[in-house]
C-alpha atoms as a PDB file:
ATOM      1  CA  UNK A   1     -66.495  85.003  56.742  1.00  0.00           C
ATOM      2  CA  UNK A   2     -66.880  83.976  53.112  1.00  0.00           C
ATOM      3  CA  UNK A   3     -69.058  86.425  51.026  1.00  0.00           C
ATOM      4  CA  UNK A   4     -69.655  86.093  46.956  1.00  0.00           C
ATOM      5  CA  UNK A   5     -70.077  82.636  46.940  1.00  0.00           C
ATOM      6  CA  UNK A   6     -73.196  83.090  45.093  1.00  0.00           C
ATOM      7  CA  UNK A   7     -71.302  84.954  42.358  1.00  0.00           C
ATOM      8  CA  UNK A   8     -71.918  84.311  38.234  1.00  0.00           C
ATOM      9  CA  UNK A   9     -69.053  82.325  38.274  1.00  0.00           C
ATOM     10  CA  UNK A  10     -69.694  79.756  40.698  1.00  0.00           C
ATOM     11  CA  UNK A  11     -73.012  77.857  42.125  1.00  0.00           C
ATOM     12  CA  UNK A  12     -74.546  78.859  45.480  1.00  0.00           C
ATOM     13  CA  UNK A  13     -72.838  77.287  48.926  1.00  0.00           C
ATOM     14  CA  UNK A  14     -75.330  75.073  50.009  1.00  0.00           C
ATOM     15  CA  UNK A  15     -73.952  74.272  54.029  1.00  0.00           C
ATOM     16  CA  UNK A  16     -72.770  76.403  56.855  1.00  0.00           C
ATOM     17  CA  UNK A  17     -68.980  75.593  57.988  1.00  0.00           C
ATOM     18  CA  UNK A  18     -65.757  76.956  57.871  1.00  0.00           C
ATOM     19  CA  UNK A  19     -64.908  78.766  54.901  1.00  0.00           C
ATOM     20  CA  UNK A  20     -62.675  76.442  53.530  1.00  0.00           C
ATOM     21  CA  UNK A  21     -64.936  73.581  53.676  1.00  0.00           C
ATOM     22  CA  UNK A  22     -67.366  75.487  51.890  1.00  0.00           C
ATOM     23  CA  UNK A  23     -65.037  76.159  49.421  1.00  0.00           C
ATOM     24  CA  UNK A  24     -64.162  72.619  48.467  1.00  0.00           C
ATOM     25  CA  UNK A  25     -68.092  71.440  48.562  1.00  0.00           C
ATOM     26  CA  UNK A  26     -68.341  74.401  45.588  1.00  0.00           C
ATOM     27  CA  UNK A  27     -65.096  73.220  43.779  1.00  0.00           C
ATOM     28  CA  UNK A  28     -65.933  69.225  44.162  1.00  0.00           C
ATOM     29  CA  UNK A  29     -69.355  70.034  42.470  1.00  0.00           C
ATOM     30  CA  UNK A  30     -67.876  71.431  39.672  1.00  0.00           C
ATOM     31  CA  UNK A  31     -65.283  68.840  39.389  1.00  0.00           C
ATOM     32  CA  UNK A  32     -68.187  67.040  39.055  1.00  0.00           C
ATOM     33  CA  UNK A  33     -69.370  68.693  36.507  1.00  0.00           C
ATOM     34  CA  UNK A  34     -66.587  68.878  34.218  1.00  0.00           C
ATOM     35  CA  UNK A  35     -66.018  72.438  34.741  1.00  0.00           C
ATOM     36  CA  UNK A  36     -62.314  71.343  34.360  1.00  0.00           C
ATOM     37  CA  UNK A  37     -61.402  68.208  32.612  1.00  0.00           C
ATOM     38  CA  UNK A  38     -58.997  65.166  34.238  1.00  0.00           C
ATOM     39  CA  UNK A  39     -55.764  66.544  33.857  1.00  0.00           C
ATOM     40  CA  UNK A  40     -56.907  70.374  33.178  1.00  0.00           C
ATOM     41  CA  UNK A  41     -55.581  72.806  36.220  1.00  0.00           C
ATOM     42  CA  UNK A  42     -57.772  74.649  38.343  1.00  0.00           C
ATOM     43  CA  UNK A  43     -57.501  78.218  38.666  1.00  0.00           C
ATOM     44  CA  UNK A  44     -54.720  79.457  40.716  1.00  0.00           C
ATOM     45  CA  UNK A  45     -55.056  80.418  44.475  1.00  0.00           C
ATOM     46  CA  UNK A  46     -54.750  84.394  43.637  1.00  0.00           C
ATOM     47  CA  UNK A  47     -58.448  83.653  41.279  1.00  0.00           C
ATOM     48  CA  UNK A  48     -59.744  81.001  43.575  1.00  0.00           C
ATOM     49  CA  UNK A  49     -58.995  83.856  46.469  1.00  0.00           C
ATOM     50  CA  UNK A  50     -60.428  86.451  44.351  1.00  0.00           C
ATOM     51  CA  UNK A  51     -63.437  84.769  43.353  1.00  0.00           C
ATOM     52  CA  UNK A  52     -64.569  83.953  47.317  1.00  0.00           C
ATOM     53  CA  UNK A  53     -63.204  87.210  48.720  1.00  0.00           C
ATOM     54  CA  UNK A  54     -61.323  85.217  51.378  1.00  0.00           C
ATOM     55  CA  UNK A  55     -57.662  85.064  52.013  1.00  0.00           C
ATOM     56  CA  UNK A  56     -54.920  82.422  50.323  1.00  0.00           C
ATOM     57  CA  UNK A  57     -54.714  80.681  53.476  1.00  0.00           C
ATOM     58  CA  UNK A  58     -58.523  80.128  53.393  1.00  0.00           C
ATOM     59  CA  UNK A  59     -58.066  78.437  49.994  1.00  0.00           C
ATOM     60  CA  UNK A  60     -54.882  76.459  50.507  1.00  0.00           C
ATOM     61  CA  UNK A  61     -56.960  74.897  52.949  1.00  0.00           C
ATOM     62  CA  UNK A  62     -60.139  74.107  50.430  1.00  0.00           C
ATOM     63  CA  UNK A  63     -57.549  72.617  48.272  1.00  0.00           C
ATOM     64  CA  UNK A  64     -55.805  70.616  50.802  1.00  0.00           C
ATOM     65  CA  UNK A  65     -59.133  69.023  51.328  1.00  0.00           C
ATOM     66  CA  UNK A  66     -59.699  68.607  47.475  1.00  0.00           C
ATOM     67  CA  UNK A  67     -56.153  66.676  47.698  1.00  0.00           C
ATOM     68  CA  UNK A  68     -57.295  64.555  50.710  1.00  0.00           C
ATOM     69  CA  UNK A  69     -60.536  63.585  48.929  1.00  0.00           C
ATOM     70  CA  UNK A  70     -58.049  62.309  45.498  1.00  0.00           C
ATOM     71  CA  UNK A  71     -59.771  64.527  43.338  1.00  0.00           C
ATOM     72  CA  UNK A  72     -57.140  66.984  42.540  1.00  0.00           C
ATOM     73  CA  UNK A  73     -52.966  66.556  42.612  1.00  0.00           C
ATOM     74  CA  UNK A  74     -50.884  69.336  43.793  1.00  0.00           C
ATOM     75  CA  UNK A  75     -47.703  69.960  41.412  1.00  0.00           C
ATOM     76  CA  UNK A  76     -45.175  72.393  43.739  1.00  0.00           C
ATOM     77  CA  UNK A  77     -44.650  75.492  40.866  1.00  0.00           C
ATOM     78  CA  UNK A  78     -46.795  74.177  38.262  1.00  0.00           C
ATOM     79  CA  UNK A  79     -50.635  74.025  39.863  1.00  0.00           C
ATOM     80  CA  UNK A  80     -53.200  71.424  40.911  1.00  0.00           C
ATOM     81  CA  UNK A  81     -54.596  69.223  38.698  1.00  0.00           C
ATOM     82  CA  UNK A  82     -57.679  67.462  38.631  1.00  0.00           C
ATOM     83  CA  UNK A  83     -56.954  63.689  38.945  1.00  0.00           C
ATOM     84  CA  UNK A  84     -58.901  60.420  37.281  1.00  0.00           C
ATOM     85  CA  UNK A  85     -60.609  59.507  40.324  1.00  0.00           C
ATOM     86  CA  UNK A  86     -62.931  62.194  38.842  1.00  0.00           C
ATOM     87  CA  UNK A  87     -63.984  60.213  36.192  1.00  0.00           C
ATOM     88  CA  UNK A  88     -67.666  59.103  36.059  1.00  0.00           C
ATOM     89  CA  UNK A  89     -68.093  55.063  37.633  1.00  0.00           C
ATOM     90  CA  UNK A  90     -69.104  52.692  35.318  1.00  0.00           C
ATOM     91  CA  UNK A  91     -70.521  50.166  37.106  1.00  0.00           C
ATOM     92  CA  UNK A  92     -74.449  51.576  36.637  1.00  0.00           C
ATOM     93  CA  UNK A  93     -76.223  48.418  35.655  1.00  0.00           C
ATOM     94  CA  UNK A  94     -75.882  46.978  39.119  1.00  0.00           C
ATOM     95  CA  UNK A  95     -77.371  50.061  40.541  1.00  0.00           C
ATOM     96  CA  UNK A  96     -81.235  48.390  40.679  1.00  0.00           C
ATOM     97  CA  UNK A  97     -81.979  47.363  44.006  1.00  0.00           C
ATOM     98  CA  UNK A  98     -83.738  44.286  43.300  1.00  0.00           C
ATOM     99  CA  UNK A  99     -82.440  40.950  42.078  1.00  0.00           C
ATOM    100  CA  UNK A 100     -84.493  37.549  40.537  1.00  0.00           C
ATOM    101  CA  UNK A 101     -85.325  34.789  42.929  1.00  0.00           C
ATOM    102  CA  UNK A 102     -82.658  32.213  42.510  1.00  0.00           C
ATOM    103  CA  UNK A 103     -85.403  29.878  40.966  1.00  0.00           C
ATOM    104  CA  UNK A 104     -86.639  32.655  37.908  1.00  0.00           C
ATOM    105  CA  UNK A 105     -82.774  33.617  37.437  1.00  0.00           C
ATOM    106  CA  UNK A 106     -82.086  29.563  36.926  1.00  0.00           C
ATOM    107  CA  UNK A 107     -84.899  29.280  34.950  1.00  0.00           C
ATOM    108  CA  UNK A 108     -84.606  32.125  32.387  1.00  0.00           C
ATOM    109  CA  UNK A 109     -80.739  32.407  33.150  1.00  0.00           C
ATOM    110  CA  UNK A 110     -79.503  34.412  29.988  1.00  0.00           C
ATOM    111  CA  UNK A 111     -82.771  36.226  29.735  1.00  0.00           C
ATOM    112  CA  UNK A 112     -82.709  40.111  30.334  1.00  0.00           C
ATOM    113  CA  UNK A 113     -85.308  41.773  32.829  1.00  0.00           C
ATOM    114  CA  UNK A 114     -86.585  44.268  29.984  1.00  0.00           C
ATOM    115  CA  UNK A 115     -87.022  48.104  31.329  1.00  0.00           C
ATOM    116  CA  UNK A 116     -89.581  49.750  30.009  1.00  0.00           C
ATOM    117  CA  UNK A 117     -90.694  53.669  30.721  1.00  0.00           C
ATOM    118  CA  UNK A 118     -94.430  54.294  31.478  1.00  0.00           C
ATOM    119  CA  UNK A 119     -94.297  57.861  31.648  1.00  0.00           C
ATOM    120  CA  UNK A 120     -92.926  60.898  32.664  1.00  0.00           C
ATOM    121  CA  UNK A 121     -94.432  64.371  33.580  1.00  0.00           C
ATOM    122  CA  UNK A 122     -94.141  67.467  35.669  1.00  0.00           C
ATOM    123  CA  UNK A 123     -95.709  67.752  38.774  1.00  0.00           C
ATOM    124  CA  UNK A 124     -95.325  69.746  41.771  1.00  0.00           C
ATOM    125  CA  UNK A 125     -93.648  68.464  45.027  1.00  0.00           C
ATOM    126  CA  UNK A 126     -95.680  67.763  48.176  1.00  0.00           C
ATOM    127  CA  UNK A 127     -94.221  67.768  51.197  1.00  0.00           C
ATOM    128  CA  UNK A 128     -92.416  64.078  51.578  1.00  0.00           C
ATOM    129  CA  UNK A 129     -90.842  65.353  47.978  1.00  0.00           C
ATOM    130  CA  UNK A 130     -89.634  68.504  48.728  1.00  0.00           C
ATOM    131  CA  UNK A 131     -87.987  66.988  52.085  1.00  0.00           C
ATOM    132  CA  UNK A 132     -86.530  64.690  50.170  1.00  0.00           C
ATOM    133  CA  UNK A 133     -85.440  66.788  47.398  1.00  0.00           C
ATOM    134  CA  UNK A 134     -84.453  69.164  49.813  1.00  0.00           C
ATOM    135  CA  UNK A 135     -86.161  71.783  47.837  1.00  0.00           C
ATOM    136  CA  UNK A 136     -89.751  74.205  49.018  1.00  0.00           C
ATOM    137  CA  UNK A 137     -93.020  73.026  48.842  1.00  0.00           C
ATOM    138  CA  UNK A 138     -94.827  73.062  45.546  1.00  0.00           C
ATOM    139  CA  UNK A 139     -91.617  73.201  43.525  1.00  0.00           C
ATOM    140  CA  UNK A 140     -91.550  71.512  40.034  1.00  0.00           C
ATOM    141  CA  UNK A 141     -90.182  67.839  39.910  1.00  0.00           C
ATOM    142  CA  UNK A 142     -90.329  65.058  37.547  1.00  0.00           C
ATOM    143  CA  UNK A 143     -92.488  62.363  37.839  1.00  0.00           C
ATOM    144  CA  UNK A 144     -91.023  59.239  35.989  1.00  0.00           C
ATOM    145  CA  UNK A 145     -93.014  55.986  36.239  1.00  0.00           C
ATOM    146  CA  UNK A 146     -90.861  52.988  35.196  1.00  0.00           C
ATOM    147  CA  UNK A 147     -91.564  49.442  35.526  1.00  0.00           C
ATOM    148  CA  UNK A 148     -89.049  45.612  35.072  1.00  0.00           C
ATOM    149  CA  UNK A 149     -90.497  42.851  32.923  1.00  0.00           C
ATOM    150  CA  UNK A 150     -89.426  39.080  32.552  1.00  0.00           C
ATOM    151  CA  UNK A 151     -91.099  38.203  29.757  1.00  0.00           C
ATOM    152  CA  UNK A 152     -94.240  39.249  29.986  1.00  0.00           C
ATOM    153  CA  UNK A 153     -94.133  39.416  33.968  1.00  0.00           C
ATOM    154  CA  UNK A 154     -93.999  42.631  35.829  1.00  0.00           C
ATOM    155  CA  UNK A 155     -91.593  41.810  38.624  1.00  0.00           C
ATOM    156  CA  UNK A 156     -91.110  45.568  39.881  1.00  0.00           C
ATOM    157  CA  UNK A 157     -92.244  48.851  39.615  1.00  0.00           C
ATOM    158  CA  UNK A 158     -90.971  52.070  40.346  1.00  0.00           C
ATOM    159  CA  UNK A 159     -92.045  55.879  40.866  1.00  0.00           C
ATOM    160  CA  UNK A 160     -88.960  58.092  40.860  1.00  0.00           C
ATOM    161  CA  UNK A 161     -89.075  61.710  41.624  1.00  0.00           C
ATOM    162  CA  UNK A 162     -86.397  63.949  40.357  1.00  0.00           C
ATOM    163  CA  UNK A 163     -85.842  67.794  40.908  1.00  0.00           C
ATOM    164  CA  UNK A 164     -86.156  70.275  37.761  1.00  0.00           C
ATOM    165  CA  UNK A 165     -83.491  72.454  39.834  1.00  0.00           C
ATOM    166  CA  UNK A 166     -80.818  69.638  39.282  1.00  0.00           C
ATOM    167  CA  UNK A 167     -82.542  68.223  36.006  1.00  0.00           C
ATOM    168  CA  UNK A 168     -84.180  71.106  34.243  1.00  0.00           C
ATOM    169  CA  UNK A 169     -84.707  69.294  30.993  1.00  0.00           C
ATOM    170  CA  UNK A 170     -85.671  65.978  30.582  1.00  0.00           C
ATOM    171  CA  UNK A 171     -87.602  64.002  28.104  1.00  0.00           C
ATOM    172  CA  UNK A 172     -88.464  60.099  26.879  1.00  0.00           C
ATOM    173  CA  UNK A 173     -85.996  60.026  24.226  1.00  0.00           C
ATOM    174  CA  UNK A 174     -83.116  61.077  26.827  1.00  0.00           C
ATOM    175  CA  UNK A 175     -84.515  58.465  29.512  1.00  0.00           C
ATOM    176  CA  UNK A 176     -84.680  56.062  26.323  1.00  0.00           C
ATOM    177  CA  UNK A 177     -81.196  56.801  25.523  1.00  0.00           C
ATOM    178  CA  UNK A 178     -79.976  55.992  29.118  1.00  0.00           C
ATOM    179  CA  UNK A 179     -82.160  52.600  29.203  1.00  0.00           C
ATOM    180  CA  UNK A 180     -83.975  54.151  31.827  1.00  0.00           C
ATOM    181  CA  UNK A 181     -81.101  54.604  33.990  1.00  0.00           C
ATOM    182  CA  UNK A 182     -81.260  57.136  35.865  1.00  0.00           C
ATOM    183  CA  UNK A 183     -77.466  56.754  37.072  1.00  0.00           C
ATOM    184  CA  UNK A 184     -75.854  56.579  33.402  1.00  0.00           C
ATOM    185  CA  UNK A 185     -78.042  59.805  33.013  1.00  0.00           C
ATOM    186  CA  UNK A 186     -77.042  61.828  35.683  1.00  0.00           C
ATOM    187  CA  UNK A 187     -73.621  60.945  35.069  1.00  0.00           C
ATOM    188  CA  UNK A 188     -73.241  61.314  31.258  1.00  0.00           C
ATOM    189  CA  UNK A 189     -75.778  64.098  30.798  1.00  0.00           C
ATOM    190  CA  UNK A 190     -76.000  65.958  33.473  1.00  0.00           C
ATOM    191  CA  UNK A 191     -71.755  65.211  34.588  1.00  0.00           C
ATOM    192  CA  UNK A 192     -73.279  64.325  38.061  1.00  0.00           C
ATOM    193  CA  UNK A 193     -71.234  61.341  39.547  1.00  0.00           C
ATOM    194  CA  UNK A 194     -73.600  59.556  42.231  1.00  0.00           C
ATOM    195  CA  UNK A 195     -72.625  59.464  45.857  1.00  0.00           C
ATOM    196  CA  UNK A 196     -74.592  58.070  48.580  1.00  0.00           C
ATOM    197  CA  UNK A 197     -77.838  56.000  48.572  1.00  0.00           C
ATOM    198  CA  UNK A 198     -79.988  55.181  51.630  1.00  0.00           C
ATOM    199  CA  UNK A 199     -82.212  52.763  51.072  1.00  0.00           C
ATOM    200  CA  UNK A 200     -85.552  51.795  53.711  1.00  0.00           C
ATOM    201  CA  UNK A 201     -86.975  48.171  52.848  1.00  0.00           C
ATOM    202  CA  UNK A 202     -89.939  47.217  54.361  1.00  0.00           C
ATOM    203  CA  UNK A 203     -93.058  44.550  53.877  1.00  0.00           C
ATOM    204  CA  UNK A 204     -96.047  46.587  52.164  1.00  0.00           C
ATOM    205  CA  UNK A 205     -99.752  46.110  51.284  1.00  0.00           C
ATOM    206  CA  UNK A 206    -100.274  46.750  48.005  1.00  0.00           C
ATOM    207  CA  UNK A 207    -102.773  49.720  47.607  1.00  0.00           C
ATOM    208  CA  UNK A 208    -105.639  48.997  44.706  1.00  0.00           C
ATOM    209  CA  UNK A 209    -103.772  50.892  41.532  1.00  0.00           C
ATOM    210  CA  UNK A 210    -100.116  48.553  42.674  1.00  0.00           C
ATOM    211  CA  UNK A 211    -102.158  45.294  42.974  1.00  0.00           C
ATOM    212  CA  UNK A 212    -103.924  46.085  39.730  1.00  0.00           C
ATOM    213  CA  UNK A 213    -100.092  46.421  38.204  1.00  0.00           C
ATOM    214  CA  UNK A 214     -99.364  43.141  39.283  1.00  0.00           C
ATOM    215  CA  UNK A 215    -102.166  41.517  38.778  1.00  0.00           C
ATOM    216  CA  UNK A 216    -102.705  41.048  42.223  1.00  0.00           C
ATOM    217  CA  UNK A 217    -105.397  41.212  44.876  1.00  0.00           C
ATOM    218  CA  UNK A 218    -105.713  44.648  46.916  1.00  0.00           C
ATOM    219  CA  UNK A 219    -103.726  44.064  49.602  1.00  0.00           C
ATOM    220  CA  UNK A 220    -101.523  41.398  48.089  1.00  0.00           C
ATOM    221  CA  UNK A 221     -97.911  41.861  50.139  1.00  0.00           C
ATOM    222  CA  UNK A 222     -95.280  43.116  48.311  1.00  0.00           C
ATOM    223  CA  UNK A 223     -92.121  44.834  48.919  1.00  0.00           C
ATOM    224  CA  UNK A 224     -91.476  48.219  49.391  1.00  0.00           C
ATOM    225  CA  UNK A 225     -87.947  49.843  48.923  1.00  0.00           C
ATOM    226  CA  UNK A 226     -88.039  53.692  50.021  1.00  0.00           C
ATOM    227  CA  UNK A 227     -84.686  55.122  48.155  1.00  0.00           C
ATOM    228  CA  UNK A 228     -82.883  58.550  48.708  1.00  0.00           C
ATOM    229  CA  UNK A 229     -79.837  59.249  46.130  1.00  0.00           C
ATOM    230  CA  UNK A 230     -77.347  61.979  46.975  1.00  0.00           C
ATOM    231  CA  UNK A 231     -74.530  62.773  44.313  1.00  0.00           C
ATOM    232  CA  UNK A 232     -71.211  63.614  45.517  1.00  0.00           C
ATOM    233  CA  UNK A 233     -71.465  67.171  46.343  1.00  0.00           C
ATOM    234  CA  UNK A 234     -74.310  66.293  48.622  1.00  0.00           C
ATOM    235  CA  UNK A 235     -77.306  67.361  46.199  1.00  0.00           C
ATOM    236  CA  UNK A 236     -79.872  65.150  46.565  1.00  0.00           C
ATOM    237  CA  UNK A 237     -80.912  63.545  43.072  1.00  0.00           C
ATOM    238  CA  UNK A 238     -83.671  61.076  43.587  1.00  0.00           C
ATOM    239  CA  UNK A 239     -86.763  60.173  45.776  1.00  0.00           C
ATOM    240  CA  UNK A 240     -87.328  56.565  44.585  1.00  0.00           C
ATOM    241  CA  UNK A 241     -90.016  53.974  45.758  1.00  0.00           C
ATOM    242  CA  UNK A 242     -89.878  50.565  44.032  1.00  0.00           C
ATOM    243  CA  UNK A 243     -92.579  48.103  44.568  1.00  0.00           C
ATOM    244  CA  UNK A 244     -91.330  44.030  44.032  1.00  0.00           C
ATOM    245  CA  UNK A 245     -93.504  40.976  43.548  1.00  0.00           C
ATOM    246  CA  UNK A 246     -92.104  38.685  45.984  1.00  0.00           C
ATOM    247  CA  UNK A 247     -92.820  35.868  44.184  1.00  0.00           C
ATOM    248  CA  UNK A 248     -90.086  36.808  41.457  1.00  0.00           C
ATOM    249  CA  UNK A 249     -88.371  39.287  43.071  1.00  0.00           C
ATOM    250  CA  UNK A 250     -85.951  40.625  46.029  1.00  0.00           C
ATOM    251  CA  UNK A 251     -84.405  43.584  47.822  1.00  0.00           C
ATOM    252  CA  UNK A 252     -80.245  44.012  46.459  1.00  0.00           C
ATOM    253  CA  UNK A 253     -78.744  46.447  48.065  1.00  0.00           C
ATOM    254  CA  UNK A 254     -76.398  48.228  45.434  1.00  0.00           C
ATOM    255  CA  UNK A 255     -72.818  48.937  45.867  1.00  0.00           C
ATOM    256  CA  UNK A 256     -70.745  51.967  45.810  1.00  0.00           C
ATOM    257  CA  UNK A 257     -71.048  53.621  42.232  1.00  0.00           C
ATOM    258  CA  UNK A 258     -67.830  55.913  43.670  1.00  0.00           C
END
């Protein structure tokens, strides 16, 4: 059984599982994070074994996994080595998951939609946030409104929610810094690389304060794309609901930013 996996020296385990498996969820998060550098070795498997108070078999297997996954290399009497495939994805701009109409992205081809931040404050979660956050009931999260302009068109809107356990300090200027993406953020600031998003589309009526946004009726349709954004470790990042004027406007689905 693995015990001390909650020590100063490394983050809390977050699944159940075989030890090993555990092991390599802590070590791929902080691989993540930097902790060593492409090309820096990770501790030995005496330290690694130390650190977890389980045995050298335990961790050969963690780092067999770690091999597996590409994210370390394995050098027989020198160590392992964390490998490039490590290295933050830059491929962040196609990460919205909306796109023009053909007939606005003919018309104003070589014009930018312009991102611009409405606000952002702290708020506590309710209880679709803190599912999808995977954190308790009244915790603090960011609340960061953000909406896409062509010209003087709003074409989409968006409400993301974001956990102060995985971003503890944000502000404007940092959001401004990252053009108000969220991905480039996580990655370059907080050395998070994204992993998996799910994404739930769906046909919406827009409620009075969304219509008013667009400049629409109550009611107008519009839709509605329901986003979840895990980074590679498994921690979820983002609960993200984007609200497109058909008209302009539709769903993308984004690729793989791993």
């Amino acid at each position: 059984m693995m015990r001390g996996s909650n020590s100063l020296d490394g983050p809390v385990v977050r699944s159940g599982g075989p030890a090993y498996q555990q092991i390599s969820e802590v070590l791929t998060h902080e691989i993540f994070r930097q902790t060593w550098k492409v090309g820096e070795p990770l501790p030995n498997e005496k330290k690694l074994s130390d650190r977890f108070q389980v045995s050298i078999g335990t961790i050969r297997r963690a780092i067999e996994a770690l091999e597996k996954s590409g994210l370390v290399t394995k050098m027989q009497g020198i160590g392992t080595f964390v490998t490039d495939k490590a290295l933050p994805s830059p491929v962040y701009d196609r990460a919205d998951p909306f796109k023009l109409n053909n007939h606005w992205a003919t018309e104003y081809a070589g014009t930018e939609v312009k991102t611009e931040l409405i606000s952002l404050e702290s708020i506590q979660a309710d209880a679709e946030e803190s599912r999808a956050l995977g954190i308790a009931l009244g915790d603090p999260i960011w609340l960061i409104e953000v909406r896409h302009m062509l010209h003087t068109q709003l074409i989409a809107y968006e409400q993301l929610c974001l956990s102060k356990k995985v971003f503890p300090k944000l502000s404007i200027e940092m959001l401004q810094k990252s053009a108000g993406n969220l991905y480039r953020l996580a990655s370059e600031v907080f050395q998070m690389r994204i992993g998996q998003m799910t994404d739930e589309v769906s046909v919406k009526s827009m409620e009075p304060r969304i219509a008013s946004l667009f400049n629409k009726i109550p009611d107008a349709p519009s839709l509605r794309v329901f986003r979840i954004t895990h980074s590679m470790d498994n921690t979820p990042l983002e609960k993200r609901e984007v609200w497109l004027d058909p008209s302009f406007a539709h769903y993308k689905a984004t690729p793989e930013l791993s």
